[in-house]
C-alpha atoms as a PDB file:
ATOM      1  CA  UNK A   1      17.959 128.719 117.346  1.00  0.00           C
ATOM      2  CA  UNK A   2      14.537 128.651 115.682  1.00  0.00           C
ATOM      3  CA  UNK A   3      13.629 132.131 113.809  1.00  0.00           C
ATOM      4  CA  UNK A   4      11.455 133.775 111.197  1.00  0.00           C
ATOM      5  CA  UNK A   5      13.951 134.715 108.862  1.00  0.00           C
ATOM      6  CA  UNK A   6      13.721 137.117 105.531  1.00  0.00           C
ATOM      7  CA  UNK A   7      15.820 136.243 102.828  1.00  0.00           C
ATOM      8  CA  UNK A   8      14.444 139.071 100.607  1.00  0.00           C
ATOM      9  CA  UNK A   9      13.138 141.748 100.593  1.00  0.00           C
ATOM     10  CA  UNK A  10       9.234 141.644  98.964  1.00  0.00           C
ATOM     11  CA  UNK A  11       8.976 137.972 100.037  1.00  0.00           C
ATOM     12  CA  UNK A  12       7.659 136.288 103.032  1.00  0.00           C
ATOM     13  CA  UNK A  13       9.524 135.191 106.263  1.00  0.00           C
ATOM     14  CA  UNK A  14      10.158 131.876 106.246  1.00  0.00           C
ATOM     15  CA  UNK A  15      10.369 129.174 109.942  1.00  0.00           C
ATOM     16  CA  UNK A  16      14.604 128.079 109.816  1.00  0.00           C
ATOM     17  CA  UNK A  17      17.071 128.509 112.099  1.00  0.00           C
ATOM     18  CA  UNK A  18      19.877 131.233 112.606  1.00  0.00           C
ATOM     19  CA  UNK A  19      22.632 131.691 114.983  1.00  0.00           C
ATOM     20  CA  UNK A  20      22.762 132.719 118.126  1.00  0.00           C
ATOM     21  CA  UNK A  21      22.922 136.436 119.219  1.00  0.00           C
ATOM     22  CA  UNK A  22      25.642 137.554 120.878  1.00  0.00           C
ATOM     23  CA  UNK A  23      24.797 140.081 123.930  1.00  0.00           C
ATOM     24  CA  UNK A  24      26.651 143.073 123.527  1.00  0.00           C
ATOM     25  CA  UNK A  25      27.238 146.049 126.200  1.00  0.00           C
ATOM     26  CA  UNK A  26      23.677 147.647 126.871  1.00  0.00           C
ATOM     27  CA  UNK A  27      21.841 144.910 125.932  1.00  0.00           C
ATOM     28  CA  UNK A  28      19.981 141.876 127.678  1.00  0.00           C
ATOM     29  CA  UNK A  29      19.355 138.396 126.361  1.00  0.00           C
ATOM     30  CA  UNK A  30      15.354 137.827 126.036  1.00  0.00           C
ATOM     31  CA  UNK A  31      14.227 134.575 125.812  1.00  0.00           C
ATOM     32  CA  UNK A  32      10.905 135.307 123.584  1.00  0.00           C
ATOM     33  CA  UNK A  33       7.818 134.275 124.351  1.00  0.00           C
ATOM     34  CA  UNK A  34       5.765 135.932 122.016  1.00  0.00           C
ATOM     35  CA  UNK A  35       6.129 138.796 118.901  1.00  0.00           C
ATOM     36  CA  UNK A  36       3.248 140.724 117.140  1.00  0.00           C
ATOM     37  CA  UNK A  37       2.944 141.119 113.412  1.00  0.00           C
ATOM     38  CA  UNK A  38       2.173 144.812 112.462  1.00  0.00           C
ATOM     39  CA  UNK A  39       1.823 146.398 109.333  1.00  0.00           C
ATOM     40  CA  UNK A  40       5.503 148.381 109.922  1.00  0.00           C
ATOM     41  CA  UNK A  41       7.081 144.857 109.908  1.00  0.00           C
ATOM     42  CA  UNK A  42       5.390 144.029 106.595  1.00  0.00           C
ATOM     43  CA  UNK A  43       6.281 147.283 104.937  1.00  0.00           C
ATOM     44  CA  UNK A  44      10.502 147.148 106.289  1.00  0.00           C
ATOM     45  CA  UNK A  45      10.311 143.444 104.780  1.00  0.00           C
ATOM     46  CA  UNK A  46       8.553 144.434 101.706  1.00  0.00           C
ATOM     47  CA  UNK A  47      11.357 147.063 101.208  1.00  0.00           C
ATOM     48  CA  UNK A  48       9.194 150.168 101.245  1.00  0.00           C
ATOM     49  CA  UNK A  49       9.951 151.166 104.616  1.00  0.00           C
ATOM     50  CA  UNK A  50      12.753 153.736 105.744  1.00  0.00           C
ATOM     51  CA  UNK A  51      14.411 151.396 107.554  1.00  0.00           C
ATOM     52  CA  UNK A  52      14.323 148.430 105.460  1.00  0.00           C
ATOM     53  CA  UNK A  53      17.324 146.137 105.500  1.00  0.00           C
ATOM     54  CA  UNK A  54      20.443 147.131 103.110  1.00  0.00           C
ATOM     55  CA  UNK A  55      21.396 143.527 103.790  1.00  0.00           C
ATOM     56  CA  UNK A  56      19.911 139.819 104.343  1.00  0.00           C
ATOM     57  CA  UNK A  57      19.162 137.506 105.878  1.00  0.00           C
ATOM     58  CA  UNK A  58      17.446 138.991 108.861  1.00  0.00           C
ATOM     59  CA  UNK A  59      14.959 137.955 111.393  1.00  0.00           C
ATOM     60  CA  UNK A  60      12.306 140.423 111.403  1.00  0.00           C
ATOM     61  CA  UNK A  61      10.384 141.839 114.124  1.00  0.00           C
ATOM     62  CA  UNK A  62      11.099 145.122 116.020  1.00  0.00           C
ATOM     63  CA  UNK A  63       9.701 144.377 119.495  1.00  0.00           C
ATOM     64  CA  UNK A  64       8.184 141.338 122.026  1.00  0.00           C
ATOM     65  CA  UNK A  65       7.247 140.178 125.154  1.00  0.00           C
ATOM     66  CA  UNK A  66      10.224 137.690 126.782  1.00  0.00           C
ATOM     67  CA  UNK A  67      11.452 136.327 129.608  1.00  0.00           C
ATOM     68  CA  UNK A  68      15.323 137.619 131.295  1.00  0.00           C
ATOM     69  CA  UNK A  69      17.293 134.922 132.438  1.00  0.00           C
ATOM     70  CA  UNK A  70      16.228 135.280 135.931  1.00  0.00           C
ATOM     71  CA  UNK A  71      13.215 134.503 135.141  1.00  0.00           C
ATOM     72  CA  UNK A  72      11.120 138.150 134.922  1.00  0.00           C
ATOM     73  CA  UNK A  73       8.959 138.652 131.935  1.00  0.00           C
ATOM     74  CA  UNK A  74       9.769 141.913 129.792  1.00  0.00           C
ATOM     75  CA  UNK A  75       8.482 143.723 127.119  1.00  0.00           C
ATOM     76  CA  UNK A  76      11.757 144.385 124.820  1.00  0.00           C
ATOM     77  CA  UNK A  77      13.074 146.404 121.961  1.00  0.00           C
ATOM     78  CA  UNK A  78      15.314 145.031 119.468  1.00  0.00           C
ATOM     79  CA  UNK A  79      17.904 147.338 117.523  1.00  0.00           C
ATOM     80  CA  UNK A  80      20.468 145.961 116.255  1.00  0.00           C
ATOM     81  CA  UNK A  81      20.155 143.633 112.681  1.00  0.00           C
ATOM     82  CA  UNK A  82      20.477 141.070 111.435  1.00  0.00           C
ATOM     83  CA  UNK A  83      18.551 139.774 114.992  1.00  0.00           C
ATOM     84  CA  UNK A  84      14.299 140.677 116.317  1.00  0.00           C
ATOM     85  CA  UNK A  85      12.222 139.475 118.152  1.00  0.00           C
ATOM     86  CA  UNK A  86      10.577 136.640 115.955  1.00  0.00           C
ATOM     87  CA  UNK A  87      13.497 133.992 117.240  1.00  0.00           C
ATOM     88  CA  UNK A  88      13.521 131.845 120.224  1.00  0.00           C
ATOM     89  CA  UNK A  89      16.385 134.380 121.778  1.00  0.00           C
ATOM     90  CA  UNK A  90      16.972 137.889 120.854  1.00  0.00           C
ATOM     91  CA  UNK A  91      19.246 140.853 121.853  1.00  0.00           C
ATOM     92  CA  UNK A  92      17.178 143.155 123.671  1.00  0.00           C
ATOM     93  CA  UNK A  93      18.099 146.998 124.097  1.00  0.00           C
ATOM     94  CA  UNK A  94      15.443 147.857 125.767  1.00  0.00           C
ATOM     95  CA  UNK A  95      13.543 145.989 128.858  1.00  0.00           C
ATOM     96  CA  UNK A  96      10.318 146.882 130.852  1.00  0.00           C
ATOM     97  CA  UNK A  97       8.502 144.692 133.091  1.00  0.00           C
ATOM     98  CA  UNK A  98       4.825 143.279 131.801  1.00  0.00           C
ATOM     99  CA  UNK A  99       1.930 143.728 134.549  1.00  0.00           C
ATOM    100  CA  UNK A 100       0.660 140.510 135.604  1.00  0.00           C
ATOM    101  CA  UNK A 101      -2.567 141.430 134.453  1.00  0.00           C
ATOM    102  CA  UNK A 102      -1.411 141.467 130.669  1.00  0.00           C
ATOM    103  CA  UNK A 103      -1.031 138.251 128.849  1.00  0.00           C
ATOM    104  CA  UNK A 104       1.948 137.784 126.646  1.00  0.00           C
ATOM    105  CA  UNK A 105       0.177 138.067 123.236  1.00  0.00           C
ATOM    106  CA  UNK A 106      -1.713 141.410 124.245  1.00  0.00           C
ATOM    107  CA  UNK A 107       1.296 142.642 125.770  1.00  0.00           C
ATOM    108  CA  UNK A 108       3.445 142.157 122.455  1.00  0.00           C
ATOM    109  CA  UNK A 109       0.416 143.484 120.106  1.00  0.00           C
ATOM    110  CA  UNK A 110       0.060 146.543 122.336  1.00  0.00           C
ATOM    111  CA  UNK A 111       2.839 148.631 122.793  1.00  0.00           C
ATOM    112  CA  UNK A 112       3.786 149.629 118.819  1.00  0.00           C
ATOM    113  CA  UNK A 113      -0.137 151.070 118.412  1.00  0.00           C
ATOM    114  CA  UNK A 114      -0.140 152.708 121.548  1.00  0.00           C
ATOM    115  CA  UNK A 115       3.428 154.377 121.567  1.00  0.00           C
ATOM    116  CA  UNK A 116       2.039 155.747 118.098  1.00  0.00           C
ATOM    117  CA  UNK A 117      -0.525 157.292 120.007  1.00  0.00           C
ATOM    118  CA  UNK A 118       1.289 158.556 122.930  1.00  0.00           C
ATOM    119  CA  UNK A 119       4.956 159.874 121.530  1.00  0.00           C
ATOM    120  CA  UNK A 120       2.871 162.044 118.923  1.00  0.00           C
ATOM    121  CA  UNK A 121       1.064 163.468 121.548  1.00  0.00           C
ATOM    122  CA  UNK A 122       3.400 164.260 124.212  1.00  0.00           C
ATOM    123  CA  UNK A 123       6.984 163.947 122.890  1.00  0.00           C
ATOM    124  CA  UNK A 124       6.703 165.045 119.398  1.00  0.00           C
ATOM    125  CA  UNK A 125       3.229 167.384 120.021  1.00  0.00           C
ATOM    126  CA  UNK A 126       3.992 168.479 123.157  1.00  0.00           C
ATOM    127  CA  UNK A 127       0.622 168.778 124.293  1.00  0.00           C
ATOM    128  CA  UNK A 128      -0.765 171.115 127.048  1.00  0.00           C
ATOM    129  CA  UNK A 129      -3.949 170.808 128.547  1.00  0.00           C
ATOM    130  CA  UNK A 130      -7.301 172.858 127.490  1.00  0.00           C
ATOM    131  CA  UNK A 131      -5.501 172.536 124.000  1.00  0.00           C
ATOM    132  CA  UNK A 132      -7.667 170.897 121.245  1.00  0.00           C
ATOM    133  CA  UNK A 133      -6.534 167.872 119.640  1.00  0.00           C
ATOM    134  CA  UNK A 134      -7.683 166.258 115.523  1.00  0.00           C
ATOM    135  CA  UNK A 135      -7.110 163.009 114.979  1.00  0.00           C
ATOM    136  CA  UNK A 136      -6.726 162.353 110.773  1.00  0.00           C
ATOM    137  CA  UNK A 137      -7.383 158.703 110.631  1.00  0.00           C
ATOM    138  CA  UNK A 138      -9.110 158.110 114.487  1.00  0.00           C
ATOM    139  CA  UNK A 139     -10.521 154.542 113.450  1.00  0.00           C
ATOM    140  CA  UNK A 140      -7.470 152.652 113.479  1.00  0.00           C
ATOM    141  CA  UNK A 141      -5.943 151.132 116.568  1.00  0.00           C
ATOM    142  CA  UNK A 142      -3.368 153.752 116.639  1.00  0.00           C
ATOM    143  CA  UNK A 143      -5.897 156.378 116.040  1.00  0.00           C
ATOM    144  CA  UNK A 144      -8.365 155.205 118.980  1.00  0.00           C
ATOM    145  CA  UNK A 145      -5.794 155.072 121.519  1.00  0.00           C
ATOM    146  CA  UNK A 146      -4.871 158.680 120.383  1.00  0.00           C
ATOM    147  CA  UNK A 147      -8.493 159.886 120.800  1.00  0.00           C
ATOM    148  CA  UNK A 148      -8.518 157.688 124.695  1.00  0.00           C
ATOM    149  CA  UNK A 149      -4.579 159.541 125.098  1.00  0.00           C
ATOM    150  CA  UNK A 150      -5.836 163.202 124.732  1.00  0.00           C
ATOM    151  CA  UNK A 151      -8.549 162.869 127.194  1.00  0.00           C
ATOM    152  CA  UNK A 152      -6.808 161.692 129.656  1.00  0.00           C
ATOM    153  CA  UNK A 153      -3.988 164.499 128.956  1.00  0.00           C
ATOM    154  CA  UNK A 154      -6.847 166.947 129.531  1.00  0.00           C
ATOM    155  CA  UNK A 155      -7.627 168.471 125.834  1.00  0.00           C
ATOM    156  CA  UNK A 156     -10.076 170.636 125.575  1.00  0.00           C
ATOM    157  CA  UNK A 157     -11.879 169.777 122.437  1.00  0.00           C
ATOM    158  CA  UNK A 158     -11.479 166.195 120.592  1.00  0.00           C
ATOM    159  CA  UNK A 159     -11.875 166.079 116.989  1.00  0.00           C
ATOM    160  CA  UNK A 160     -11.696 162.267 115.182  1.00  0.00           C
ATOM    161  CA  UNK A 161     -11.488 162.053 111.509  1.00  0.00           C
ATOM    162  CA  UNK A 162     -12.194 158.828 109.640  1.00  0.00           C
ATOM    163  CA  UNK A 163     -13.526 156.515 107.077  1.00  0.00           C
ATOM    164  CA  UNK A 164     -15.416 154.119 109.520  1.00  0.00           C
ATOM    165  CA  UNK A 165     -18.354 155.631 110.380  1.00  0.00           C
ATOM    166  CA  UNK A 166     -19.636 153.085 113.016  1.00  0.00           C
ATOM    167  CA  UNK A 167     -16.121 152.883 114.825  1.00  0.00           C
ATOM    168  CA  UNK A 168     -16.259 156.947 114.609  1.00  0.00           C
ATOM    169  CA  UNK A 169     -19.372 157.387 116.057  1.00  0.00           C
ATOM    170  CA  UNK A 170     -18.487 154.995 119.539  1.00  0.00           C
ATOM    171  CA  UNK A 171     -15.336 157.036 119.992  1.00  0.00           C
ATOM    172  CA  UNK A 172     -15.002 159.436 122.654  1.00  0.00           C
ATOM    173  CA  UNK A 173     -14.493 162.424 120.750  1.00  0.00           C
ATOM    174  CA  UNK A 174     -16.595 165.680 120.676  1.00  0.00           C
ATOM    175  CA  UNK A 175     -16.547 166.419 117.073  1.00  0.00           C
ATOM    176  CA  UNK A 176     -16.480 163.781 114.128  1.00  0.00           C
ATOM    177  CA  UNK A 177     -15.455 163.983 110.319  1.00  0.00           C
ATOM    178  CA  UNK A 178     -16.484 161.543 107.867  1.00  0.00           C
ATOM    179  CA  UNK A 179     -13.505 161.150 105.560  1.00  0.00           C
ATOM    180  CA  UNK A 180     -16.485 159.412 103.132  1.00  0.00           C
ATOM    181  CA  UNK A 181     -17.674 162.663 102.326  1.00  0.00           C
ATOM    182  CA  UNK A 182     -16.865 164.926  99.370  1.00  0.00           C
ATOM    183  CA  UNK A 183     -13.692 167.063  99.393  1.00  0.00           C
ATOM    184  CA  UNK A 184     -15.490 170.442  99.889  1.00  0.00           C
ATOM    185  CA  UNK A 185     -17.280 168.973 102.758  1.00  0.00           C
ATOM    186  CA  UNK A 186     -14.142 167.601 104.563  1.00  0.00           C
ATOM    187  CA  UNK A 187     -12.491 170.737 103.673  1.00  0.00           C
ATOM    188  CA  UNK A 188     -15.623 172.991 105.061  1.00  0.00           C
ATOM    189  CA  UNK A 189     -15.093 171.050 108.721  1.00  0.00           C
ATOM    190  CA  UNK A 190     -11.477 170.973 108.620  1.00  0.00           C
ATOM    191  CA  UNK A 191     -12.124 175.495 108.556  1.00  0.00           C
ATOM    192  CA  UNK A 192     -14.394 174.769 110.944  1.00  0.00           C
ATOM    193  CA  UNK A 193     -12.309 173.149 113.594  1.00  0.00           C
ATOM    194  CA  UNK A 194      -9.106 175.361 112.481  1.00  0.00           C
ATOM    195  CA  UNK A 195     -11.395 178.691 113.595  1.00  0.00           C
ATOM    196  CA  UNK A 196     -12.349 177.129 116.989  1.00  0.00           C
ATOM    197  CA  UNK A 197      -8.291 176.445 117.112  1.00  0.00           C
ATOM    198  CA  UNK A 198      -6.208 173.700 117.061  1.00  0.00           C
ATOM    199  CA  UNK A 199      -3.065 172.903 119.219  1.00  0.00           C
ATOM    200  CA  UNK A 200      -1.738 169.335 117.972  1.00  0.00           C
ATOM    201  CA  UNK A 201      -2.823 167.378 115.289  1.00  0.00           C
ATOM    202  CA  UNK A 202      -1.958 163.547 114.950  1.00  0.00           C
ATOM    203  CA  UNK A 203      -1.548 162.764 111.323  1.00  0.00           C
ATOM    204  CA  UNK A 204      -1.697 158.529 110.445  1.00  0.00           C
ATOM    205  CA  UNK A 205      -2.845 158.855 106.520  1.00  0.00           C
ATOM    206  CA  UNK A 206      -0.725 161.753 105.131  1.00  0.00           C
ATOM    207  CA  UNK A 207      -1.737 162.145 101.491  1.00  0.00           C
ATOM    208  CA  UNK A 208      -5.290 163.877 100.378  1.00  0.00           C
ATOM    209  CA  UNK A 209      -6.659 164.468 103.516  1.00  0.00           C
ATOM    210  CA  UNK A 210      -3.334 166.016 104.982  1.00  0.00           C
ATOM    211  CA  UNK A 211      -3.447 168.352 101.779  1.00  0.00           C
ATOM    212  CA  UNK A 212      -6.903 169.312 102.352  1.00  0.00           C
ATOM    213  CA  UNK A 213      -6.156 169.839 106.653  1.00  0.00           C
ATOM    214  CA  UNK A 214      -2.924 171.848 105.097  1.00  0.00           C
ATOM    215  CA  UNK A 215      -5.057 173.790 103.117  1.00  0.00           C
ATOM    216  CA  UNK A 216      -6.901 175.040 106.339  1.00  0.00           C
ATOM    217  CA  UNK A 217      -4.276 175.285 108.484  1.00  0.00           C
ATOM    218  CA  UNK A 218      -2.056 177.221 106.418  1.00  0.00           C
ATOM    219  CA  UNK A 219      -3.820 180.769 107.145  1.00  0.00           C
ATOM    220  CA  UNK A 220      -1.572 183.562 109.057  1.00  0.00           C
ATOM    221  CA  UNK A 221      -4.612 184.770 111.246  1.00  0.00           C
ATOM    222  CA  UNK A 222      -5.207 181.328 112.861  1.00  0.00           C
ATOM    223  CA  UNK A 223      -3.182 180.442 116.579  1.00  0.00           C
ATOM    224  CA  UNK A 224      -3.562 177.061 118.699  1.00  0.00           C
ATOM    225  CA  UNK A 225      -6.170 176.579 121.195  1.00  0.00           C
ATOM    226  CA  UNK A 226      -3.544 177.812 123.710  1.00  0.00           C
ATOM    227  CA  UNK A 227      -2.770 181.561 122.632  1.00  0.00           C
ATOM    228  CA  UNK A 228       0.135 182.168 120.394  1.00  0.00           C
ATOM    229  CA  UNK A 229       1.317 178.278 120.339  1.00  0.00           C
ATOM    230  CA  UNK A 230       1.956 176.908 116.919  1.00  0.00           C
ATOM    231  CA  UNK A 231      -0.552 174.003 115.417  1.00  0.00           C
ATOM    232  CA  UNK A 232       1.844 171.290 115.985  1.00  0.00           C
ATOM    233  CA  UNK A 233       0.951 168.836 112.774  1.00  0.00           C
ATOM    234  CA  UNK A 234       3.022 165.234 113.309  1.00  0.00           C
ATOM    235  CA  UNK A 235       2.922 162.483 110.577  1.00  0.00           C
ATOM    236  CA  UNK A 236       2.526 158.913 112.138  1.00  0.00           C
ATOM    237  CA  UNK A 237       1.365 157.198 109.047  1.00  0.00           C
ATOM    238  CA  UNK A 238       0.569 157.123 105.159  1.00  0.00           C
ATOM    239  CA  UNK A 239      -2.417 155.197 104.643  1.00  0.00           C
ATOM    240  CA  UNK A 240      -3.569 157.460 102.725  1.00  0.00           C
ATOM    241  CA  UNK A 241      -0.657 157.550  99.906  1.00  0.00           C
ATOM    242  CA  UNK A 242       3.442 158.613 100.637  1.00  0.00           C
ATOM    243  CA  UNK A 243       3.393 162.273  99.058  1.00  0.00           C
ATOM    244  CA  UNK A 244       1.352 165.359  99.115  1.00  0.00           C
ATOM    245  CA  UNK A 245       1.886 168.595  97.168  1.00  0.00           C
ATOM    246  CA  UNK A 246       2.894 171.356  99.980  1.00  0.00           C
ATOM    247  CA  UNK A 247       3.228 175.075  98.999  1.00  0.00           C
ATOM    248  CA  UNK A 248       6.289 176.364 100.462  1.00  0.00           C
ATOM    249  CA  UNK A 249       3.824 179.456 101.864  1.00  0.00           C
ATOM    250  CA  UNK A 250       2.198 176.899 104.028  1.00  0.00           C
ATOM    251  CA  UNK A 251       4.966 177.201 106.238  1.00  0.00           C
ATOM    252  CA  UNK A 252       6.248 180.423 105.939  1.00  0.00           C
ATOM    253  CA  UNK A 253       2.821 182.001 106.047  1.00  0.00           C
ATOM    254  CA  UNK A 254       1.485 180.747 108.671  1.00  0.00           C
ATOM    255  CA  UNK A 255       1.796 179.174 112.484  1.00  0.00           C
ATOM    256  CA  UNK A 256       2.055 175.777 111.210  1.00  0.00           C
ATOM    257  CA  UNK A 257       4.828 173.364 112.089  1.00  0.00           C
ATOM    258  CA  UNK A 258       5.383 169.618 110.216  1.00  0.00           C
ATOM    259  CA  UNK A 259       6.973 166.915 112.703  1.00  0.00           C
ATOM    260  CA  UNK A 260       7.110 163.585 112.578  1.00  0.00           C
ATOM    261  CA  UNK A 261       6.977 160.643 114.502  1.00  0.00           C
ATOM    262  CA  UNK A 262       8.521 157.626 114.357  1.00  0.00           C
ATOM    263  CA  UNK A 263      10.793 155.098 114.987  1.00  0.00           C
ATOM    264  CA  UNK A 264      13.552 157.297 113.773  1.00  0.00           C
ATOM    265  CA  UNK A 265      12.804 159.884 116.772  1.00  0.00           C
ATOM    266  CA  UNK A 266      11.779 157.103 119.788  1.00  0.00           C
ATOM    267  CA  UNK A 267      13.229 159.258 122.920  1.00  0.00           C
ATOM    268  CA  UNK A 268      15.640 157.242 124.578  1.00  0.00           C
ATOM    269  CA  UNK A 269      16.270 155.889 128.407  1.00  0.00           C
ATOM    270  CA  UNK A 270      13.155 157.172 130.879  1.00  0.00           C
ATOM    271  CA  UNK A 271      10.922 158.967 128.633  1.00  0.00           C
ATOM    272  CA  UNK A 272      10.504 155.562 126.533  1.00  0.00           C
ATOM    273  CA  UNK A 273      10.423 153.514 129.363  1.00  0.00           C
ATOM    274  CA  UNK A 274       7.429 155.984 130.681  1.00  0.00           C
ATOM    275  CA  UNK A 275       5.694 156.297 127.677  1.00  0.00           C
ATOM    276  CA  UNK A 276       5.642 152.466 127.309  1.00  0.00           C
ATOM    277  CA  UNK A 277       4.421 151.850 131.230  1.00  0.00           C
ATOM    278  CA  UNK A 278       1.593 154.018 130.366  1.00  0.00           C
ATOM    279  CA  UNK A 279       0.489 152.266 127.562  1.00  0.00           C
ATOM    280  CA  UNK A 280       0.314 149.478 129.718  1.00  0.00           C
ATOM    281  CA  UNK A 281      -1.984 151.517 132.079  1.00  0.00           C
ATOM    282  CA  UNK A 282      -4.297 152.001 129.642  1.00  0.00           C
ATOM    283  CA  UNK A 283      -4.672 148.744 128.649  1.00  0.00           C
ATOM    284  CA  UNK A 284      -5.016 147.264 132.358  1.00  0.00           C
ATOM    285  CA  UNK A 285      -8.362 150.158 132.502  1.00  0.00           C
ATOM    286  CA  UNK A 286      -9.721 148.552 129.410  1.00  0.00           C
ATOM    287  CA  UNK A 287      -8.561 150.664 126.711  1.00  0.00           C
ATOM    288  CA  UNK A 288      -8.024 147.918 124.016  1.00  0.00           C
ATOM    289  CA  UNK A 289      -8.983 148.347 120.607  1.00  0.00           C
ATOM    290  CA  UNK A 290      -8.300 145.078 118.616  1.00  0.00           C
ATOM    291  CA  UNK A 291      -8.608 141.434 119.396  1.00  0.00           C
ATOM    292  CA  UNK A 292      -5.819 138.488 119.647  1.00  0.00           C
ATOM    293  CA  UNK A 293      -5.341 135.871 117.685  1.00  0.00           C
ATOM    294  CA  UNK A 294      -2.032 133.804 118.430  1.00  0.00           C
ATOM    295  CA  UNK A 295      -0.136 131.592 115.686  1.00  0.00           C
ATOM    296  CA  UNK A 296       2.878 129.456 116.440  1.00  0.00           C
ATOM    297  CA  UNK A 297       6.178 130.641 115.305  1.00  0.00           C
ATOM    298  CA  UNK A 298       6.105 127.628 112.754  1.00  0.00           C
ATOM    299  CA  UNK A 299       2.899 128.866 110.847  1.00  0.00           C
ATOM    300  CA  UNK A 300       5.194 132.318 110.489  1.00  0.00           C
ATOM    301  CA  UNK A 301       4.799 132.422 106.379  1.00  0.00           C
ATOM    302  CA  UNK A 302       1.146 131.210 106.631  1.00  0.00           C
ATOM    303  CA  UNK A 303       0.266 134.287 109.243  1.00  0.00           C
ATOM    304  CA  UNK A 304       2.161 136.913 107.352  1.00  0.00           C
ATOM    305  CA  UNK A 305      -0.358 138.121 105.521  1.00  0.00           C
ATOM    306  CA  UNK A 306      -2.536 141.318 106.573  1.00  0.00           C
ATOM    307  CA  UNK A 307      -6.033 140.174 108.470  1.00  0.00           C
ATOM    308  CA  UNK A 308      -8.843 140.836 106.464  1.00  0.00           C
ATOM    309  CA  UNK A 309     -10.425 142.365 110.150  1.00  0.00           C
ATOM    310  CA  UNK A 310      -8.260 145.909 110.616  1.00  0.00           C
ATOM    311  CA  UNK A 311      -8.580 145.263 114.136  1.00  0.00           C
ATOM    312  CA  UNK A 312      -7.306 141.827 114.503  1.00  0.00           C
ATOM    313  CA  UNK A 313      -3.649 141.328 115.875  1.00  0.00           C
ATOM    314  CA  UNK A 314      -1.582 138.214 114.847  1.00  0.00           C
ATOM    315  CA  UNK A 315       0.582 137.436 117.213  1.00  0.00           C
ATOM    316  CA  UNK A 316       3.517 134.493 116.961  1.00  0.00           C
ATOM    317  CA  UNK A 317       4.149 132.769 120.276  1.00  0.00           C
ATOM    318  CA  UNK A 318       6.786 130.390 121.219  1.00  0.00           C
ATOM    319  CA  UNK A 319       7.322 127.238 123.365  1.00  0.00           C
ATOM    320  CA  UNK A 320       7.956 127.122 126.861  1.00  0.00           C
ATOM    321  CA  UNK A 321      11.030 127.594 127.896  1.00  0.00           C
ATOM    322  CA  UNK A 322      12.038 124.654 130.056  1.00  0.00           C
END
């Protein structure tokens, strides 16, 4: 069958062929129809990434929109290497029907972003409502669906933190902080927000500005929005650089908790399958922060490289199935 396929890790995909996948118990054959290019594919085939192969050749891509054999269209997970979703055919262990209302391209650009905004918020936060909710990094397309995901969970207070002052200042949130400003600054609003009381933060740039949150957060007098709840911190992301420094008494001296989110803690079964079909409802009201541009699965090593827009989507399609 025709694939993307990585021969090494740091290089580019490259069009060929590869073999067939054979279906194994709790999977479905997907007959692809289209499969997004993120930035987590990039960084598992540039070897950087948690989960990046031990062994090659493989055919990247983690997820897709496809067609079942009797014809319905799916969205799809793929888990097991060397196969993904960027081949005519993959092994799917995971299948939810697409609304009719979503194309295939938006379908397979949508669901990674907005499963990073909804697990961190209700599996992995566990947010209540009335509690209040920061954002660190709102301007991304992760980010905006977050700050779209907590109002419609019912926080109380919204708090988006960014570099992209424009895109902050259209956001729905009631508080903003310019990541552009100096460090005493940020660190002055992060106190701020951490004396009105937080309940979850959703972290996507780890580094600096997590140390200088931290720094705030890490106080034994403050409490959540929601009495004696911890301030539930989850890492998405490191945009902002892999490491921070973390004194060991920010955790034992304080309400604080560190989780993270990712694909190495996706729930399985009907919390995934709920998480993803509300995704979906968000983007049938509207609720889609980047645009679409599709590239046949040929032009693969040509379309590989990041967008110079942040919120364009490339997304590979495939022909027809007859």
């Amino acid at each position: 069958m025709k694939a993307a396929v990585l021969k090494a890790l740091g290089s580019v995909p490259e069009y060929g062929t590869y073999a067939e996948p054979e279906v194994r118990p709790g999977e479905v054959l997907v007959h692809v129809r289209a499969a997004a290019i993120k930035q987590l594919e990039r960084l598992i085939a540039s070897g950087k990434h948690y989960s990046s192969p031990r062994e090659l050749p493989i055919i990247p891509g983690l997820d897709g929109v496809g067609t079942l054999d009797n014809g319905e269209r799916v969205y799809f997970m793929v888990q097991r290497r060397p196969f993904g979703a960027m081949a005519e055919r993959a092994p799917a262990s995971l299948a939810v029907p697409v609304p009719e209302a979503l194309s295939d391209a938006v379908a397979a650009a949508l669901v990674n972003p907005g499963l990073a905004a909804w697990l961190p918020l209700v599996e992995r936060g566990r947010l209540r409502a009335g509690e209040n909710v920061l954002i660190l990094g709102a301007t991304g397309t992760s980010g905006r669906m977050a700050v779209t995901v907590a109002r419609q969970l019912g926080a109380g207070r919204v708090i988006a933190c960014g570099r992209r002052r424009a895109v902050l200042e259209g956001l729905d949130a009631d508080a903003t902080i310019s990541l552009d400003a100096p460090e005493a600054e940020i660190a002055a609003a992060f106190a701020a927000e951490a004396e009105r009381g937080l309940g979850v933060v959703v972290d996507y740039l780890w580094g600096r500005p997590a140390e200088l949150l931290i720094g705030q957060l890490a106080r034994p007098d403050l409490h959540s929005a929601a009495g004696d709840s911890a301030v539930r911190l989850v890492s998405v992301g490191a945009m902002a650089g892999p490491d921070i420094t973390l004194p060991s008494n920010a955790l034992r001296g304080s309400r604080l908790e560190l989780i993270g989110s990712g694909t190495g803690n996706f729930p399985n079964g009907e919390a995934m399958r709920e998480a993803i079909s509300r995704v979906f409802e968000l983007a049938k009201a509207g609720h889609l922060p980047f645009k679409v541009t599709e590239r046949p699965l040929e032009a693969v090593s040509d379309a590989w490289a990041p967008c110079a827009d942040p919120d364009e989507r490339i997304v590979l399609t495939f022909a027809a199935r007859d």
